[in-house]
C-alpha atoms as a PDB file:
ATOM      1  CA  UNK A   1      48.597  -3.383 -38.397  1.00  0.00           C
ATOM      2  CA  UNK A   2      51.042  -5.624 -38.516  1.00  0.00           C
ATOM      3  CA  UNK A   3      53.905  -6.789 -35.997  1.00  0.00           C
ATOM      4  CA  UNK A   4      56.447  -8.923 -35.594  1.00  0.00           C
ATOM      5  CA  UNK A   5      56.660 -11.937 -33.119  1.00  0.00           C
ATOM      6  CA  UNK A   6      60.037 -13.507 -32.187  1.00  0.00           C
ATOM      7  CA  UNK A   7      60.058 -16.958 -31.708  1.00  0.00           C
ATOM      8  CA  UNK A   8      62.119 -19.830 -32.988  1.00  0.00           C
ATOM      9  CA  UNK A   9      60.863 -22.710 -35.586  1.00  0.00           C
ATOM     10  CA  UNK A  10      63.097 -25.945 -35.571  1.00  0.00           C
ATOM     11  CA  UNK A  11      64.691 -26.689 -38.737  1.00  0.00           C
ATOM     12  CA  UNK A  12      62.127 -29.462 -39.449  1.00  0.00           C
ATOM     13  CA  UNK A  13      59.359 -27.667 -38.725  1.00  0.00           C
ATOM     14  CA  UNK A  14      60.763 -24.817 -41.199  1.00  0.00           C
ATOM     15  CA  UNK A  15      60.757 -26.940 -43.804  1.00  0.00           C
ATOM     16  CA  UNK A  16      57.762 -28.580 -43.353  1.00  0.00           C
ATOM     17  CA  UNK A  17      56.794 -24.846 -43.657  1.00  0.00           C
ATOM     18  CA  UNK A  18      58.676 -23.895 -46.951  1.00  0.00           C
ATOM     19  CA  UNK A  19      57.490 -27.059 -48.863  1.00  0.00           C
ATOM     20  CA  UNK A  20      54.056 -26.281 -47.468  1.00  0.00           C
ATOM     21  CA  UNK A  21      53.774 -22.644 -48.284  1.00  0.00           C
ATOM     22  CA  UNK A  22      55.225 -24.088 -51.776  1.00  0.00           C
ATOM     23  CA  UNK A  23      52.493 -26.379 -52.578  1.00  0.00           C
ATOM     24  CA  UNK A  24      49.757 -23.266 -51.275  1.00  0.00           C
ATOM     25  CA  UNK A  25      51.609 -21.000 -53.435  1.00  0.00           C
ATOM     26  CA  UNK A  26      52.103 -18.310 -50.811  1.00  0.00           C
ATOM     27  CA  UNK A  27      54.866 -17.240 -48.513  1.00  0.00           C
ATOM     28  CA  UNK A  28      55.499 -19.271 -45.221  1.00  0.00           C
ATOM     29  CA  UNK A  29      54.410 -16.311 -43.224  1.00  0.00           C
ATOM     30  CA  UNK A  30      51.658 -16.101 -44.556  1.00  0.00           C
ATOM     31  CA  UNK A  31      50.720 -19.324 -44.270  1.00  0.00           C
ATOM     32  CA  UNK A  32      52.549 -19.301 -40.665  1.00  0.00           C
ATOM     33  CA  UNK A  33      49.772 -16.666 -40.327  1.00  0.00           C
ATOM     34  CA  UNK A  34      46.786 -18.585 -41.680  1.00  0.00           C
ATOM     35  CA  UNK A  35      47.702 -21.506 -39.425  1.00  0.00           C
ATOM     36  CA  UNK A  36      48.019 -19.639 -35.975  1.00  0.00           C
ATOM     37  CA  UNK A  37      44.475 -18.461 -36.273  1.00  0.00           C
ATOM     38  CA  UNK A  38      42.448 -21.439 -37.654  1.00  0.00           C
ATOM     39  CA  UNK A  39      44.361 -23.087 -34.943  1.00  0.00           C
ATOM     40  CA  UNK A  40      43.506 -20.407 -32.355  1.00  0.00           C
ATOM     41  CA  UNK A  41      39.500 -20.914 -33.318  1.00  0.00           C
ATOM     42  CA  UNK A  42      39.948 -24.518 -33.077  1.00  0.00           C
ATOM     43  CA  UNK A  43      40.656 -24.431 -30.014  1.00  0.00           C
ATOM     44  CA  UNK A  44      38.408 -21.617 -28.953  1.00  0.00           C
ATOM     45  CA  UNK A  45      35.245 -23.884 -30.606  1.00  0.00           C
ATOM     46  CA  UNK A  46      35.732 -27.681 -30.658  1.00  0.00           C
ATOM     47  CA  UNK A  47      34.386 -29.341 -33.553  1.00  0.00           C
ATOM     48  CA  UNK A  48      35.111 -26.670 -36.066  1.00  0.00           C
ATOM     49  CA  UNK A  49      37.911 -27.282 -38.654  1.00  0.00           C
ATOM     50  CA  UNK A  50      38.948 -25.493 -41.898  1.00  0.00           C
ATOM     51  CA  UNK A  51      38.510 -27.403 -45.021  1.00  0.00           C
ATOM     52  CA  UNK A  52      39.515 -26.129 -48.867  1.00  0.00           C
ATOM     53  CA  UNK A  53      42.313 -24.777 -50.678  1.00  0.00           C
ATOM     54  CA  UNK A  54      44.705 -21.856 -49.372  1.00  0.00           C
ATOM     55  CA  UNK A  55      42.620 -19.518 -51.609  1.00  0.00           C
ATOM     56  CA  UNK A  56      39.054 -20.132 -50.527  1.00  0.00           C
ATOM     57  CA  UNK A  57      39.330 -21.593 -46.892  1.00  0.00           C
ATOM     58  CA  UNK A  58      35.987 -21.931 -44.799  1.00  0.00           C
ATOM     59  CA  UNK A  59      35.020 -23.161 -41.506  1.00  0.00           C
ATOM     60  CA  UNK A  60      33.356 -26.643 -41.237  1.00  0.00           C
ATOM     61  CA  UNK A  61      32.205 -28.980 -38.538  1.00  0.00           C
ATOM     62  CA  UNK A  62      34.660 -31.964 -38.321  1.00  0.00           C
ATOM     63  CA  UNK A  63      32.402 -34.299 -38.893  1.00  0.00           C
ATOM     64  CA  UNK A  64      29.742 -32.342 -41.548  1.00  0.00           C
ATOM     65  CA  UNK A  65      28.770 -29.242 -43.521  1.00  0.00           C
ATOM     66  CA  UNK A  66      30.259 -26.326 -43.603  1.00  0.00           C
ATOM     67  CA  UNK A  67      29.476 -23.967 -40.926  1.00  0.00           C
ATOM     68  CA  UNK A  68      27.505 -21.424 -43.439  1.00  0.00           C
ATOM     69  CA  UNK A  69      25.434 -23.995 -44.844  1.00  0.00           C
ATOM     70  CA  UNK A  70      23.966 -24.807 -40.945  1.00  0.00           C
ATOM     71  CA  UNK A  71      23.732 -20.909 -40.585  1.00  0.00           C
ATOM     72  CA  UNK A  72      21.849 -20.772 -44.056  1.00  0.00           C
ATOM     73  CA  UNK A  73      19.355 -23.847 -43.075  1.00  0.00           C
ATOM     74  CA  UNK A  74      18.752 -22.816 -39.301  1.00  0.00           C
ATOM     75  CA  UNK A  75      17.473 -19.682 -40.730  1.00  0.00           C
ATOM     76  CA  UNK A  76      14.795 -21.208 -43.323  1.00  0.00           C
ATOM     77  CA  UNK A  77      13.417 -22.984 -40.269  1.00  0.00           C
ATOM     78  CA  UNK A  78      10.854 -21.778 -38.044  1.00  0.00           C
ATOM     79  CA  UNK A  79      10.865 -21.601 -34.181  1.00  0.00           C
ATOM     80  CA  UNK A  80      13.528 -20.556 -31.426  1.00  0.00           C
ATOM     81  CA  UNK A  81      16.796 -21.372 -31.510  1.00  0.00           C
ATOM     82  CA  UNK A  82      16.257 -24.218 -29.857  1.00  0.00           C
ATOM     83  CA  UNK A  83      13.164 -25.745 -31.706  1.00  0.00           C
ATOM     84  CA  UNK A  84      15.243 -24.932 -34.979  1.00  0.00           C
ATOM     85  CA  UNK A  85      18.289 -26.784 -33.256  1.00  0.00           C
ATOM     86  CA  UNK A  86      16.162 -29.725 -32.816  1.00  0.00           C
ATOM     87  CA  UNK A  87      14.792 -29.755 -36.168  1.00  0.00           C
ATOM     88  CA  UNK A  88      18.290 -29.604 -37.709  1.00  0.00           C
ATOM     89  CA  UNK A  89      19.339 -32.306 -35.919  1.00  0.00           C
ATOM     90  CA  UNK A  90      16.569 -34.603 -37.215  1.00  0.00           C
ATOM     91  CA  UNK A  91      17.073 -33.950 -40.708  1.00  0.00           C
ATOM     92  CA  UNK A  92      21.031 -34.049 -40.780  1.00  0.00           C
ATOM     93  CA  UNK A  93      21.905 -36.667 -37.655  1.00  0.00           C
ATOM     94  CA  UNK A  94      24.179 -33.841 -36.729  1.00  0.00           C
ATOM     95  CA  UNK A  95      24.546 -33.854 -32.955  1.00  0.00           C
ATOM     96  CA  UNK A  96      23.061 -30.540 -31.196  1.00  0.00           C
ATOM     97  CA  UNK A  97      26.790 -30.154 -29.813  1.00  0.00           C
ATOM     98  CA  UNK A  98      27.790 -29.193 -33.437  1.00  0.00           C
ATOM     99  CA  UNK A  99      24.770 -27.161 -34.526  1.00  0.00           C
ATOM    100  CA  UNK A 100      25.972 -25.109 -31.179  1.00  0.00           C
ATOM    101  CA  UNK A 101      29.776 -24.946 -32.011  1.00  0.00           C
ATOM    102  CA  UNK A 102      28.058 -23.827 -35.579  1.00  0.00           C
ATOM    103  CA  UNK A 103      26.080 -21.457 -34.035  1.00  0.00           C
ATOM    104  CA  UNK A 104      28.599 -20.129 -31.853  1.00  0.00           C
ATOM    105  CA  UNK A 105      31.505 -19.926 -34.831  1.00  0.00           C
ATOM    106  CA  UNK A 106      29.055 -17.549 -37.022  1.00  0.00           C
ATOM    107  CA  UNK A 107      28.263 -15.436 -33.667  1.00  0.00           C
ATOM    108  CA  UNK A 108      32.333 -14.943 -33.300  1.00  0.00           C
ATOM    109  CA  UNK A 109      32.734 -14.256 -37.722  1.00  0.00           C
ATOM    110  CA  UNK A 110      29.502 -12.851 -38.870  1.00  0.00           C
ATOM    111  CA  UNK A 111      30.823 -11.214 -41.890  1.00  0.00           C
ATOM    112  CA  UNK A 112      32.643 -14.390 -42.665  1.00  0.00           C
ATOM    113  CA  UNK A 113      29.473 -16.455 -42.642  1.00  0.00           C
ATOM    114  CA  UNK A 114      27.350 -13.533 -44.369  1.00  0.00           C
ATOM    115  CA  UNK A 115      30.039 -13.208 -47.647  1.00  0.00           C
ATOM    116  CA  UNK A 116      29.576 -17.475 -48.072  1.00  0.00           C
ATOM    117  CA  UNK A 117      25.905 -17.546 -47.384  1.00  0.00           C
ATOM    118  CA  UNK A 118      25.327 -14.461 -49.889  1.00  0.00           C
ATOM    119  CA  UNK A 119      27.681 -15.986 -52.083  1.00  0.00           C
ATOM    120  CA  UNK A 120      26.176 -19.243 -52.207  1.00  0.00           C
ATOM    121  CA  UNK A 121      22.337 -17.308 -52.920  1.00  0.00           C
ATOM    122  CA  UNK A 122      24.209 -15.547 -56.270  1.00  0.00           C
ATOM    123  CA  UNK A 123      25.402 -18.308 -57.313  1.00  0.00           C
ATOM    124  CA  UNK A 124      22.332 -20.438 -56.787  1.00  0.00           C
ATOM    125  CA  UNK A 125      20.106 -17.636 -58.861  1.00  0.00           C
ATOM    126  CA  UNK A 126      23.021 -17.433 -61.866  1.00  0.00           C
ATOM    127  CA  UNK A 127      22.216 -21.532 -62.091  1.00  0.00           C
ATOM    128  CA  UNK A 128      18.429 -20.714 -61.597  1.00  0.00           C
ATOM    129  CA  UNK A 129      18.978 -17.838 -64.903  1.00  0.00           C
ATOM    130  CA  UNK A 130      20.535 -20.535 -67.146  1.00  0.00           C
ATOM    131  CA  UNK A 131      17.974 -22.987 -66.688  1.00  0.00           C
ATOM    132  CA  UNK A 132      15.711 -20.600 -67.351  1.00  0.00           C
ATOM    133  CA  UNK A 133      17.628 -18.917 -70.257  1.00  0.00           C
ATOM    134  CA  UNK A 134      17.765 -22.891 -71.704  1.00  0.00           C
ATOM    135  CA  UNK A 135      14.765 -23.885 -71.675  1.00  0.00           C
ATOM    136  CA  UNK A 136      13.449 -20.749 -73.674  1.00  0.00           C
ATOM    137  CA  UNK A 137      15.878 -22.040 -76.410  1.00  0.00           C
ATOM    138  CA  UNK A 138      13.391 -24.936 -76.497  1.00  0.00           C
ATOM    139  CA  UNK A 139      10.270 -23.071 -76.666  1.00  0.00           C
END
């Protein structure tokens, strides 16, 4: 469901908008949209940002990987969360602040993280196939 909200944009900050939207090919609602709630989980967890293009945007720490691929590796580790935490942290430098914030994020957008990290595994095995598939050429 859909409503509207009234509130006024400068003139600058319309354009900035339009030629925005422009380069993202999409409408500036829409990116209007898209930028109210990345901002809004910004601010809700510190030390996630959104990195890619309009069409395939994805939650990242600031300063590392992309929140899906610290989902994906905490769970080939062994251990409680916090052991696991730990171990992360020793293998990537990445402070346990932002394994948390990580953590927390893919608590708050499950299905989010889920599509990327089954995404990921598919296209992982179709690379795994061709290999396979190329070698038997050579065989």
């Amino acid at each position: 469901m859909t409503s509207s909200v009234p509130f006024r944009l400068g003139a600058e900050t319309e354009r900035k908008l339009a030629d925005r939207a422009d380069i993202d090919g999409v409408s500036a609602p829409a990116l209007l949209e898209r930028l109210v709630i990345e901002g809004v989980d910004q601010l809700r967890h510190p030390g996630i940002v959104y990195r890619g293009p309009a069409h395939a945007r994805r939650a990242a720490l600031s300063a590392g990987p992309d929140v899906w691929e610290v989902i994906a590796r905490l769970r080939e580790l062994d251990g409680s969360e916090e052991e696991r935490i730990v171990v992360l942290c020793a293998e990537s430098a990445l402070h346990p602040r932002l394994i948390r914030a990580a953590v927390d994020y893919a608590a708050e957008h499950g299905e989010e993280i889920e599509s990327r990290i089954d995404r990921n595994r598919r296209v992982a095995e179709n690379s795994r196939r061709a290999v396979q598939e190329r070698a038997r050429l050579f065989v």
